[in-house]
C-alpha atoms as a PDB file:
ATOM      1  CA  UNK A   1     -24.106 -13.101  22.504  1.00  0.00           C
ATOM      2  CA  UNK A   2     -20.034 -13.146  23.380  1.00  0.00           C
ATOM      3  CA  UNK A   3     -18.386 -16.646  22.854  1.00  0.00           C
ATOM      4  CA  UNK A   4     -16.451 -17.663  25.199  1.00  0.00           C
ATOM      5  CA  UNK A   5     -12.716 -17.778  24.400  1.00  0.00           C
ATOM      6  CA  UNK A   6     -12.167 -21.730  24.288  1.00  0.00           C
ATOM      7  CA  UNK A   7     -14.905 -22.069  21.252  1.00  0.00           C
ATOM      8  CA  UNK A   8     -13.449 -19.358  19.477  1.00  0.00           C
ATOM      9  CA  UNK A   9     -10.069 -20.587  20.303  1.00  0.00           C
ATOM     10  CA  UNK A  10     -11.307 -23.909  19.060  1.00  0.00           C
ATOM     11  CA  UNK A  11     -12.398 -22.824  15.927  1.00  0.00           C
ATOM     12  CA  UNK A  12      -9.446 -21.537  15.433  1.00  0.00           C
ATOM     13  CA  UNK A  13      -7.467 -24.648  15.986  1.00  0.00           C
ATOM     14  CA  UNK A  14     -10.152 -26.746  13.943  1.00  0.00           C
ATOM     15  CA  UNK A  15      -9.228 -23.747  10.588  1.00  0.00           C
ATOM     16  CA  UNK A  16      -5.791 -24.126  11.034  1.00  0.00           C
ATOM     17  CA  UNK A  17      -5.300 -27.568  11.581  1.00  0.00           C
ATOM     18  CA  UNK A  18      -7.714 -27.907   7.985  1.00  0.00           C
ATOM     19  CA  UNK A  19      -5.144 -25.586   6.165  1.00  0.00           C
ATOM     20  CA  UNK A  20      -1.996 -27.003   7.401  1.00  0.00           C
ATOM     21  CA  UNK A  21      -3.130 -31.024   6.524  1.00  0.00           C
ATOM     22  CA  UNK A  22      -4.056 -29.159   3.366  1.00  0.00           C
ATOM     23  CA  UNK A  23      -0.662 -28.008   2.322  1.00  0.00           C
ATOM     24  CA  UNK A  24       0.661 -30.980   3.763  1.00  0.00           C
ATOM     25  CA  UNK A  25      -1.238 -33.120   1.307  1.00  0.00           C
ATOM     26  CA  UNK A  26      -0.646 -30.440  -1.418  1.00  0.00           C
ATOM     27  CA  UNK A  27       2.392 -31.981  -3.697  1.00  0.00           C
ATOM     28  CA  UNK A  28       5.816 -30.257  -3.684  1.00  0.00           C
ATOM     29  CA  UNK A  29       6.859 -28.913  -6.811  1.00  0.00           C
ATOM     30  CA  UNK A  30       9.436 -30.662  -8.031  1.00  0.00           C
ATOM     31  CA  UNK A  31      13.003 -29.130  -7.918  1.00  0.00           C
ATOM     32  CA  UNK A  32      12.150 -25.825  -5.780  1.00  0.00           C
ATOM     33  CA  UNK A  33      12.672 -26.498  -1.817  1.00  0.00           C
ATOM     34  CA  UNK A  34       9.823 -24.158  -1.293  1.00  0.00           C
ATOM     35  CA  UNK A  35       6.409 -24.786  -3.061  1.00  0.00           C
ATOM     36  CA  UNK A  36       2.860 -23.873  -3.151  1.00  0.00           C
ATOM     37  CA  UNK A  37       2.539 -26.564  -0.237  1.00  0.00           C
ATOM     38  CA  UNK A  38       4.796 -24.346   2.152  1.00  0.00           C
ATOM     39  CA  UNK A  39       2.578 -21.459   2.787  1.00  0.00           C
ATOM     40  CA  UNK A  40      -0.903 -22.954   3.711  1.00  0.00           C
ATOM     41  CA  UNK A  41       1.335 -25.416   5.669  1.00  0.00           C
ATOM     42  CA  UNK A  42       2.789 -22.217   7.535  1.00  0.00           C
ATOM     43  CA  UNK A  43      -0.390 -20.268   8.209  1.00  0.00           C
ATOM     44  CA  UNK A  44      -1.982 -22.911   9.112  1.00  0.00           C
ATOM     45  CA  UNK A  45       0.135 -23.697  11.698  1.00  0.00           C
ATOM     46  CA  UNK A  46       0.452 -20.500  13.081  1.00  0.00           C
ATOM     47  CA  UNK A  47      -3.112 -20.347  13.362  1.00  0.00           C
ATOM     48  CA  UNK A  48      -3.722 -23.385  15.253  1.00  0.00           C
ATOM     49  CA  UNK A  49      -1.248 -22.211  17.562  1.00  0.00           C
ATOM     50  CA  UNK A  50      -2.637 -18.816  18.188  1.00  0.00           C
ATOM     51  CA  UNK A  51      -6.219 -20.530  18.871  1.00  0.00           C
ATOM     52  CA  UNK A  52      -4.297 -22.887  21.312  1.00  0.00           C
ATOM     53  CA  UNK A  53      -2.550 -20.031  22.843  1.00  0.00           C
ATOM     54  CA  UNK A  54      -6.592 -18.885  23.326  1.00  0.00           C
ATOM     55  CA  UNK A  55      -7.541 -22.084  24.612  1.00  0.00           C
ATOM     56  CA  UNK A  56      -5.077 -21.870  27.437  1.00  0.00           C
ATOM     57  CA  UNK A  57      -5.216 -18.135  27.954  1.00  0.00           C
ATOM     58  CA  UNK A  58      -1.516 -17.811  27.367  1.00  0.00           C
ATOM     59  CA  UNK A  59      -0.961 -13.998  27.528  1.00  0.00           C
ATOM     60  CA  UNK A  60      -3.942 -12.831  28.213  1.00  0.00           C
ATOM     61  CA  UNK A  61      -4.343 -11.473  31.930  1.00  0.00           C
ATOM     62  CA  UNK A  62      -6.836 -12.564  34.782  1.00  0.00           C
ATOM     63  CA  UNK A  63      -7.041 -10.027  36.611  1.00  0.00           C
ATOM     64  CA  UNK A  64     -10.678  -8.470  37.425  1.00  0.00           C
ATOM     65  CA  UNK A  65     -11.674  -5.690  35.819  1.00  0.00           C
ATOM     66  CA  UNK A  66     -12.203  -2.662  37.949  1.00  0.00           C
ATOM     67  CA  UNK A  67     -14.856  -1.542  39.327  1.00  0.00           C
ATOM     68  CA  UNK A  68     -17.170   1.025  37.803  1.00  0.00           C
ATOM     69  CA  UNK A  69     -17.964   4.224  40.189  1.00  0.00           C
ATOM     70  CA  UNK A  70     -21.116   4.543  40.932  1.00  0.00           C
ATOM     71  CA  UNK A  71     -22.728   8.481  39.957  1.00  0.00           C
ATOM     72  CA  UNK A  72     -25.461  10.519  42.118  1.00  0.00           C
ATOM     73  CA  UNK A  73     -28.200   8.991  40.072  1.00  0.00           C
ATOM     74  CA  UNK A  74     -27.216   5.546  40.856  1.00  0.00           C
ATOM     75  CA  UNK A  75     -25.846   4.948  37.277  1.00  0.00           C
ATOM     76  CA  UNK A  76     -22.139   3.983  36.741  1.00  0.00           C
ATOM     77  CA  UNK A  77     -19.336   5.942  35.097  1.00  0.00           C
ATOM     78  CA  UNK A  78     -18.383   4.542  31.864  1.00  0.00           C
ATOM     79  CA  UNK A  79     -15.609   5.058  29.786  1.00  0.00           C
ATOM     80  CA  UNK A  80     -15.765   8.833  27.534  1.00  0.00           C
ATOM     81  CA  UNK A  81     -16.676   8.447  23.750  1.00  0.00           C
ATOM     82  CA  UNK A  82     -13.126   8.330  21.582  1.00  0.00           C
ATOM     83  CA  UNK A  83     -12.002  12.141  20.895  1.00  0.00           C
ATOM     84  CA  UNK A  84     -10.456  14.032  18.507  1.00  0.00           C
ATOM     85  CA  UNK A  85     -11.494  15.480  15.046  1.00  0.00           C
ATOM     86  CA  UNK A  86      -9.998  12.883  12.728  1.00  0.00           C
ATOM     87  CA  UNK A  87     -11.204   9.736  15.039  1.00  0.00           C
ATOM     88  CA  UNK A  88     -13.848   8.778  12.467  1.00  0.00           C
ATOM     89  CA  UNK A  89     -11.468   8.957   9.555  1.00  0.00           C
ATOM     90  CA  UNK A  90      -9.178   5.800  10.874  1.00  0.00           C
ATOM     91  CA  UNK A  91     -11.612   3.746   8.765  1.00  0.00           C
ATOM     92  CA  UNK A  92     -10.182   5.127   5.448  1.00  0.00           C
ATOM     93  CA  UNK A  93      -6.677   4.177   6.478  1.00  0.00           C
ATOM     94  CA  UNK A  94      -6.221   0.669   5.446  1.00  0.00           C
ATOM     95  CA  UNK A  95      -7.660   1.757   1.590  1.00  0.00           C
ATOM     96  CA  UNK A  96      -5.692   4.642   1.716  1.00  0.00           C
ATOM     97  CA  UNK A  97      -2.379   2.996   2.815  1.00  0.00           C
ATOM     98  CA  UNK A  98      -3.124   0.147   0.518  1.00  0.00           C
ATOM     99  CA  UNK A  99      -2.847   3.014  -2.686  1.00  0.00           C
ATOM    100  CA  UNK A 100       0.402   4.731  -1.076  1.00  0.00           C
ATOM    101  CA  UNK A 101       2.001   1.038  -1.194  1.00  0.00           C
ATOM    102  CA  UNK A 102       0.658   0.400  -5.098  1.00  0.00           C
ATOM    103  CA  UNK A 103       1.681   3.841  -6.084  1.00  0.00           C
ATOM    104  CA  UNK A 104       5.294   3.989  -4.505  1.00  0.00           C
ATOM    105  CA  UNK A 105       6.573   0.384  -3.950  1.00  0.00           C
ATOM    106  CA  UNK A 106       7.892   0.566  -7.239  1.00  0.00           C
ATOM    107  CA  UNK A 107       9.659   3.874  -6.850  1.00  0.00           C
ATOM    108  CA  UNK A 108      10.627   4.168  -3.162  1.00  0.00           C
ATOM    109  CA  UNK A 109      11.036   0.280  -2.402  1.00  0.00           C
ATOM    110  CA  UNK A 110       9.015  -2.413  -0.190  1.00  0.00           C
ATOM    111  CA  UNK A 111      11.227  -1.438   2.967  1.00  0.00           C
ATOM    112  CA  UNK A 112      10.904   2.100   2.801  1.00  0.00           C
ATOM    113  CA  UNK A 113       7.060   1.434   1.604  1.00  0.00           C
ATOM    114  CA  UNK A 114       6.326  -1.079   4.961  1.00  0.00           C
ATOM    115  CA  UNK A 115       8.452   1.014   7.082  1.00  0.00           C
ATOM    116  CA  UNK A 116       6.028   4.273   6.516  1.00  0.00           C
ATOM    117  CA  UNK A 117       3.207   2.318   6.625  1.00  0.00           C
ATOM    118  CA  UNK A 118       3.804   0.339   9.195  1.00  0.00           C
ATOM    119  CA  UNK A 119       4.762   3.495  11.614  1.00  0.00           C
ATOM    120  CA  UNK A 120       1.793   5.382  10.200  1.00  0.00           C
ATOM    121  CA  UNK A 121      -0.610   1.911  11.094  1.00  0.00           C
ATOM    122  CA  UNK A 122       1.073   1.607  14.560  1.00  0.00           C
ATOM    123  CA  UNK A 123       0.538   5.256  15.263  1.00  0.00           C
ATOM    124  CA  UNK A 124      -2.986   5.574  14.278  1.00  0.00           C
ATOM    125  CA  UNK A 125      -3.392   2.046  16.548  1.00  0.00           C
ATOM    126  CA  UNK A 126      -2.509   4.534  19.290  1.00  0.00           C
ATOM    127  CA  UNK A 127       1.271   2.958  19.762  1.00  0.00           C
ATOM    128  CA  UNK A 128       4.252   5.865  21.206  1.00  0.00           C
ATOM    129  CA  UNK A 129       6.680   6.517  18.530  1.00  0.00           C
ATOM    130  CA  UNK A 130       8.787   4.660  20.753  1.00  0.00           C
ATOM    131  CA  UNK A 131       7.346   1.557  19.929  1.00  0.00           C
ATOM    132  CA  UNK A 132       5.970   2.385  16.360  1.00  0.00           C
ATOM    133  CA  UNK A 133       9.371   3.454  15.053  1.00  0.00           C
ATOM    134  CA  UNK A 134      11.595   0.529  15.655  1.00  0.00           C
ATOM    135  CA  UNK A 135       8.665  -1.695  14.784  1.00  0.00           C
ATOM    136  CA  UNK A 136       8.314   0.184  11.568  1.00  0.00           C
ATOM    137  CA  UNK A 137      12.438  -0.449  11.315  1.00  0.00           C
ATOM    138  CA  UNK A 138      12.370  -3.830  12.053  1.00  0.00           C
ATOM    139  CA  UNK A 139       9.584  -5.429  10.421  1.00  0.00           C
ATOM    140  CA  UNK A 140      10.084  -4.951   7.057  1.00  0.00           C
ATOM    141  CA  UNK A 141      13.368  -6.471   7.073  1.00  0.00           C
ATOM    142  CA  UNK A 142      11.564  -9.364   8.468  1.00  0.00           C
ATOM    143  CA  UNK A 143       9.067  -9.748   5.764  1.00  0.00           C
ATOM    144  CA  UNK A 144      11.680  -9.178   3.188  1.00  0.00           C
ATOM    145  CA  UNK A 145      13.746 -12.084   4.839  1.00  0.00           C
ATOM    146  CA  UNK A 146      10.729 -14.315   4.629  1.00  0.00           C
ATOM    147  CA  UNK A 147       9.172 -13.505   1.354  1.00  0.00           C
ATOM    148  CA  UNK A 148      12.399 -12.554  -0.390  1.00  0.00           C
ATOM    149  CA  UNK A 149      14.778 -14.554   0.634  1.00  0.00           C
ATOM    150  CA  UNK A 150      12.978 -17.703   2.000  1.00  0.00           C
ATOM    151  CA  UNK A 151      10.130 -17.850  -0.517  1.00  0.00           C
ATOM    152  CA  UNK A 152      12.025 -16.024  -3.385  1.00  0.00           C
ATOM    153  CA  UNK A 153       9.105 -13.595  -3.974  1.00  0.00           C
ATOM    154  CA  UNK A 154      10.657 -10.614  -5.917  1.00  0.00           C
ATOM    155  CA  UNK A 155       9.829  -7.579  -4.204  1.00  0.00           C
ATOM    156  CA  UNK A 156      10.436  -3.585  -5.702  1.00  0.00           C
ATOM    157  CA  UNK A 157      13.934  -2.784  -4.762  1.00  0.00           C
ATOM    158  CA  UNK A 158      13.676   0.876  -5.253  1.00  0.00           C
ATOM    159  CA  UNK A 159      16.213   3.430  -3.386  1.00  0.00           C
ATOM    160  CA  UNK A 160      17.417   0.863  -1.690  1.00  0.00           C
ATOM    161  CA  UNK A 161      20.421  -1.460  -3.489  1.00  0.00           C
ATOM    162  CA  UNK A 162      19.353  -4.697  -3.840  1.00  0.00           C
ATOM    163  CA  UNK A 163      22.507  -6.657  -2.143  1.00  0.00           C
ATOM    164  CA  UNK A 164      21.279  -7.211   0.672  1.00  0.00           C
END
């Protein structure tokens, strides 16, 4: 059984709306512009959001699917099986990126540590190194600018000097 999109989308809403009244209702540490409150406050709104944005079928497309071929036999075509030798294996990548980032955040860095793990997650997604390799440039700066500098959350400097 498939839910349709405006339940799930619902649900979603209903979760995130929860978590963001619950770090709005969460007190602010006194002294520190960003508490605990901040981040259940900010996920939670995000998710709400994204199940709105499902609601309302904001960016997803409309269009009808094609039609399948009809064989010989009277049966359709259907799409081929996934190929390739290492297909099966993509379900060892998230606990086997997750132990490259524990064993060399502290000695390479978090941005060089996101950056190959990023472009090694968006290339196994199927992405074109065109894509994968200035999202793997880009997005770690943008989770160091939110969790280190926003939300002060130390993170391994590594190579990199810390300046910045």
């Amino acid at each position: 059984m498939r839910l349709p999109d405006s339940v799930t989308g619902s649900f979603l809403v209903a979760l995130g709306a929860a978590a963001a009244y619950g770090g709005w209702v969460l007190p602010p540490v006194p002294g520190q512009p960003v508490g605990p409150n901040v981040f259940p406050l900010v996920i939670g709104t995000g998710l709400a959001l994204c199940g709105l944005a499902i609601v309302f079928g904001i960016g997803h497309s409309f269009e009808e699917e094609e039609e399948l071929i009809p064989l010989e036999d009277g049966q359709a075509a259907t799409a081929p099986p996934p190929q390739g030798k290492l297909y099966g294996l993509r379900a060892l990548l998230p606990p086997a990126l997750l132990l490259f980032y524990v064993f060399a955040a502290d000695r390479l860095g978090f941005i060089i540590t996101a950056a190959i793990m990023v472009y090694v997650t968006s290339s196994a997604l199927g992405a074109k190194w065109k894509l994968a390799l200035p999202l793997a440039a880009l997005s770690p700066f943008a989770i160091h600018l939110i969790f280190g500098k926003l939300l002060r959350v130390p993170l391994p400097a590594g190579l990199l000097p810390t300046p910045w």
